[in-house]
PDB file of N, CA and C in Angstrom:
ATOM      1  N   UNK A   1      97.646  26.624 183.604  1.00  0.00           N
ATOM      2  CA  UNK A   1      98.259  26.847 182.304  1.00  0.00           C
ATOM      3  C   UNK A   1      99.698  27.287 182.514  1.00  0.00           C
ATOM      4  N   UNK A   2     100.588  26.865 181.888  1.00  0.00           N
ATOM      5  CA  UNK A   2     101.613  27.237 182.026  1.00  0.00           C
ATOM      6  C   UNK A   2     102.139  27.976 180.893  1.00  0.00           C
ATOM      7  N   UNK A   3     103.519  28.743 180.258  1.00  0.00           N
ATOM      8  CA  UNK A   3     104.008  29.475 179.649  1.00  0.00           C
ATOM      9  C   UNK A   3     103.650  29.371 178.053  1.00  0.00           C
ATOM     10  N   UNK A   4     103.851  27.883 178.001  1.00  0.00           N
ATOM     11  CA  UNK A   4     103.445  27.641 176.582  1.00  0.00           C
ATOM     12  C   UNK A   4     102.425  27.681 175.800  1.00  0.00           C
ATOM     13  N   UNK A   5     101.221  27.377 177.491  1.00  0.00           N
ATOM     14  CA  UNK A   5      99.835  27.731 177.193  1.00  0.00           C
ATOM     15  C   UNK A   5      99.609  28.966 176.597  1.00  0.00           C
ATOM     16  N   UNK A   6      99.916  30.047 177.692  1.00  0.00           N
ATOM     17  CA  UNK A   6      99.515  31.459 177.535  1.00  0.00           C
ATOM     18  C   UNK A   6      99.926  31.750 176.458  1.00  0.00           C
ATOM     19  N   UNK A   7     101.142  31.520 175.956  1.00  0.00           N
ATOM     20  CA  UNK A   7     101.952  32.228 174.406  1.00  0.00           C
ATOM     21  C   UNK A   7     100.963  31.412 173.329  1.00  0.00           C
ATOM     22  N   UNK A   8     100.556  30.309 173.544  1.00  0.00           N
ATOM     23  CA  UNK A   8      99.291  29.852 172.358  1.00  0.00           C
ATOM     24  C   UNK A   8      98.228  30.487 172.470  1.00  0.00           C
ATOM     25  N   UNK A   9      97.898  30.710 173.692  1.00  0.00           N
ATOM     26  CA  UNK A   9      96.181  31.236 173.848  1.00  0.00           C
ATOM     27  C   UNK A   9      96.566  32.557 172.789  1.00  0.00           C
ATOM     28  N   UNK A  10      97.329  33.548 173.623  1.00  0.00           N
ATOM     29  CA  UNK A  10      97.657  34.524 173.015  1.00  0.00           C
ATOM     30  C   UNK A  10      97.883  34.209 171.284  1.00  0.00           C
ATOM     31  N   UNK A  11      98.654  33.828 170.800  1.00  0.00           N
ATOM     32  CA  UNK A  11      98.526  33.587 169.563  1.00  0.00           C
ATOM     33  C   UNK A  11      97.510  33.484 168.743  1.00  0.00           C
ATOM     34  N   UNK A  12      96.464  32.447 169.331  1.00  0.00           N
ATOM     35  CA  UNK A  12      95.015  32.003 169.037  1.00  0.00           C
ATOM     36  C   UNK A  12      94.045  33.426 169.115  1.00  0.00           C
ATOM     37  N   UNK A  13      93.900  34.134 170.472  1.00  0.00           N
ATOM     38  CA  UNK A  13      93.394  35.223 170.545  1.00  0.00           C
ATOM     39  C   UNK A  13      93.923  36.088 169.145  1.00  0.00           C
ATOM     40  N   UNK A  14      95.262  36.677 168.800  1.00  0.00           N
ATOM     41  CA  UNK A  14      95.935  37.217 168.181  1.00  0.00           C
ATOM     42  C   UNK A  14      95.190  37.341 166.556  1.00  0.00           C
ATOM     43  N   UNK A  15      95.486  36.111 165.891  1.00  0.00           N
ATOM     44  CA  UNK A  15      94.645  35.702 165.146  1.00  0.00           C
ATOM     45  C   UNK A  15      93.247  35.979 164.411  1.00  0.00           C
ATOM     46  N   UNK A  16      92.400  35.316 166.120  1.00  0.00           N
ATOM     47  CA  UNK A  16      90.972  35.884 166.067  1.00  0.00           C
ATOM     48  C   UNK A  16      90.744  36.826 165.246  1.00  0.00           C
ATOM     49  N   UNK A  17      91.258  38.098 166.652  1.00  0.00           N
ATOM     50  CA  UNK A  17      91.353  39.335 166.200  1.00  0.00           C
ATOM     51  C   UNK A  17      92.157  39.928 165.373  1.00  0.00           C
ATOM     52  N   UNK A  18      92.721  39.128 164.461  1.00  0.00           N
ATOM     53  CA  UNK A  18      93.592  39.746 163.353  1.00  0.00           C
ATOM     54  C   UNK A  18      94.293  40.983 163.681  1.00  0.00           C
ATOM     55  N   UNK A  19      95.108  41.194 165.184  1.00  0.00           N
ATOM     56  CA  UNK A  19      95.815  41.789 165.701  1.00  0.00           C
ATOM     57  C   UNK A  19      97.274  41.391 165.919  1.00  0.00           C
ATOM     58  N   UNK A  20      98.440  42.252 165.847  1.00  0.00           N
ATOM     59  CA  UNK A  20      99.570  41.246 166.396  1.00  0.00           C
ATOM     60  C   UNK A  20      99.315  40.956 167.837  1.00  0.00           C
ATOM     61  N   UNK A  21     100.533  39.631 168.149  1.00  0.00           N
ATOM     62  CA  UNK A  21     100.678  39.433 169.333  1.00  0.00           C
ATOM     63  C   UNK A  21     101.116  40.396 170.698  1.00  0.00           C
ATOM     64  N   UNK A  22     101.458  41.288 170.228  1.00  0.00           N
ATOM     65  CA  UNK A  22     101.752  42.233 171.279  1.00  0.00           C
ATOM     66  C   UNK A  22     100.267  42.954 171.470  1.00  0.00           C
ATOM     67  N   UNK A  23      99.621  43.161 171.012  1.00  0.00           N
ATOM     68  CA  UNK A  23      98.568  43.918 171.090  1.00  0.00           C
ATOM     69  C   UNK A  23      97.331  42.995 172.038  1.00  0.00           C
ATOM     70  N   UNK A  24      97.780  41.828 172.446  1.00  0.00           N
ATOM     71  CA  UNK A  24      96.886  41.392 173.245  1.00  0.00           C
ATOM     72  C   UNK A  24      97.748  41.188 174.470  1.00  0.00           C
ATOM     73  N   UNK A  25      97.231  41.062 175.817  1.00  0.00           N
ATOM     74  CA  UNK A  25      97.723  41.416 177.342  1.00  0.00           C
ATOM     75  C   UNK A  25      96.744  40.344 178.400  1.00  0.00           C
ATOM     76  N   UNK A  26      97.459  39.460 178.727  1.00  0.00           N
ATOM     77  CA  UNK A  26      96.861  39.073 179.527  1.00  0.00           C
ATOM     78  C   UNK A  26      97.273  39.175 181.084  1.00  0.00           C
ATOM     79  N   UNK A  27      95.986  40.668 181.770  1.00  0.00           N
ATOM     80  CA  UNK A  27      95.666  41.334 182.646  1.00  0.00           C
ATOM     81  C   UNK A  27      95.944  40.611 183.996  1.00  0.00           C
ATOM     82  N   UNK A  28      95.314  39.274 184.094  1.00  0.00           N
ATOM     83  CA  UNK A  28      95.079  38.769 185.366  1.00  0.00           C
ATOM     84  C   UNK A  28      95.029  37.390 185.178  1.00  0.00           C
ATOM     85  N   UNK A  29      95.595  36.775 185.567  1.00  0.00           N
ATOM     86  CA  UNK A  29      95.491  35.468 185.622  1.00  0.00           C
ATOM     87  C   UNK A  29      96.331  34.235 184.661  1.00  0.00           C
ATOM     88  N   UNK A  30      97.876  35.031 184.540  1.00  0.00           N
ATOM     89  CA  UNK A  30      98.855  34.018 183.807  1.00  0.00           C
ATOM     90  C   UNK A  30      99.190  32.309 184.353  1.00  0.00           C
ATOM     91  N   UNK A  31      98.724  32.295 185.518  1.00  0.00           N
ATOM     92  CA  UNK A  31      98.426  31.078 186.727  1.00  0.00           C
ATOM     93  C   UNK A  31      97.786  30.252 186.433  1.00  0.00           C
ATOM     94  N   UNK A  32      96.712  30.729 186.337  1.00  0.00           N
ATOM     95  CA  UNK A  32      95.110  30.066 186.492  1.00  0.00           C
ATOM     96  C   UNK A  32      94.719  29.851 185.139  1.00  0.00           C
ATOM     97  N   UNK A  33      93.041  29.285 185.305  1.00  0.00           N
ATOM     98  CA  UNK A  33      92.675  29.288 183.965  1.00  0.00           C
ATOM     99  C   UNK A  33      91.769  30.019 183.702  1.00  0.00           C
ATOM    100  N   UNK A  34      91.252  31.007 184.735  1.00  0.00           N
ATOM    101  CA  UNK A  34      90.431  32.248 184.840  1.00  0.00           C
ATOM    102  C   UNK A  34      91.257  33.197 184.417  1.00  0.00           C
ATOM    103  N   UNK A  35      90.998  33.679 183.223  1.00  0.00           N
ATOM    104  CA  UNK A  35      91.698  35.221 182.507  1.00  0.00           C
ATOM    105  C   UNK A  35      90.949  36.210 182.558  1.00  0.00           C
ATOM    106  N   UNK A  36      91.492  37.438 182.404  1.00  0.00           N
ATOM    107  CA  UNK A  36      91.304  38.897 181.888  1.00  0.00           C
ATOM    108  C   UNK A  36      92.409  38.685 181.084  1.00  0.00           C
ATOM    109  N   UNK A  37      91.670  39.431 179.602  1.00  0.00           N
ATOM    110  CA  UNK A  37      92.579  39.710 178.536  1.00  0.00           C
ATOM    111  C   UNK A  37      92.050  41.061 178.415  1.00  0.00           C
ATOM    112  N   UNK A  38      93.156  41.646 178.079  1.00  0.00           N
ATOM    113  CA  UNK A  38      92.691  42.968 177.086  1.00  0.00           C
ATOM    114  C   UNK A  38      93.230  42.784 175.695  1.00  0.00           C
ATOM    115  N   UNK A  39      92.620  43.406 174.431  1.00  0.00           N
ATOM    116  CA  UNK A  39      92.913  43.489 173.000  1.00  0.00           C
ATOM    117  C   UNK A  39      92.988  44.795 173.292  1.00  0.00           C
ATOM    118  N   UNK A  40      93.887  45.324 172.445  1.00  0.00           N
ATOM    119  CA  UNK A  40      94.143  46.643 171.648  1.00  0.00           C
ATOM    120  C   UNK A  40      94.052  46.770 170.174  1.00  0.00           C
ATOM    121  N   UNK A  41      92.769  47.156 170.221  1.00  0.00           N
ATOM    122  CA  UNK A  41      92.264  46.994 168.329  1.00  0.00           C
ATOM    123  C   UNK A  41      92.741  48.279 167.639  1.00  0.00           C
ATOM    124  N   UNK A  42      92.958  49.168 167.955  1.00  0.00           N
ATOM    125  CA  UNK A  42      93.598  50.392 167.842  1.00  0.00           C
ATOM    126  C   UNK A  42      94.151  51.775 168.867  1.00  0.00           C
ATOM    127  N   UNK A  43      94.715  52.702 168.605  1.00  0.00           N
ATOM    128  CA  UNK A  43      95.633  53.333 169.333  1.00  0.00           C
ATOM    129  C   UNK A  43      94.510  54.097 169.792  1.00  0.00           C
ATOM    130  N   UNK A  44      94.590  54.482 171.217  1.00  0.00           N
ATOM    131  CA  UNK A  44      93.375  55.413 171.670  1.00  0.00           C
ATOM    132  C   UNK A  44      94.483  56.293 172.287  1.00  0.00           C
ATOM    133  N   UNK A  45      94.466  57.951 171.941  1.00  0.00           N
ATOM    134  CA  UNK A  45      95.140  58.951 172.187  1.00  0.00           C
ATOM    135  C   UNK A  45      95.128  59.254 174.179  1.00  0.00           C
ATOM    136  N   UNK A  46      96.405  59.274 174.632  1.00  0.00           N
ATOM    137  CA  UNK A  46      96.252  58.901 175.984  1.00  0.00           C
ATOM    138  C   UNK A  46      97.196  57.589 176.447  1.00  0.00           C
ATOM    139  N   UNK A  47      96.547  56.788 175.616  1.00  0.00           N
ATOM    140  CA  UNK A  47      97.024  55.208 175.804  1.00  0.00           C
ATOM    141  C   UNK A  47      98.319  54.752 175.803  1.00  0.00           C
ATOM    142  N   UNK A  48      99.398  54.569 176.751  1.00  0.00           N
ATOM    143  CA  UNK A  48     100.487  54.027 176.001  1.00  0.00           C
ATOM    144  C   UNK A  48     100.717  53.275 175.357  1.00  0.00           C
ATOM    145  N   UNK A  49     101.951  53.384 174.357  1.00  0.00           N
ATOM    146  CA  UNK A  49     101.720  52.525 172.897  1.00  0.00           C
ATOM    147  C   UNK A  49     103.134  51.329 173.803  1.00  0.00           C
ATOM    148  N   UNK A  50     102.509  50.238 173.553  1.00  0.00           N
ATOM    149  CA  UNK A  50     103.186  48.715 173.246  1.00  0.00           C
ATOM    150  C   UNK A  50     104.302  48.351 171.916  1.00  0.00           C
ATOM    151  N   UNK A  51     105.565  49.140 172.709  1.00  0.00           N
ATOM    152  CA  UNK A  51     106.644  48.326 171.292  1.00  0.00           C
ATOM    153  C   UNK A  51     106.879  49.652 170.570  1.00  0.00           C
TER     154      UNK A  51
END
């Protein structure tokens, strides 16, 4: 997958989860087509905040 991929997946993920795009992270695997994503569905105290 390349750049354009990931910024769609992400988008698509985004969506899903009726989250913005910053709030989703993809962890491992911007390369490949094996991902780790993380969502951030809300702020967990501790957590650094994104943006």
């Amino acid at each position: 997958m390349g750049g354009r991929s990931n910024k769609r997946f992400v988008e698509i993920l985004a969506e899903h989860f009726k989250v913005s795009r910053s709030r989703i992270i993809i962890v491992r695997g911007t390369k490949s087509r094996d991902k780790i994503v993380q969502v951030i569905l809300e702020h967990t105290p501790g957590m650094p905040s994104r943006g």
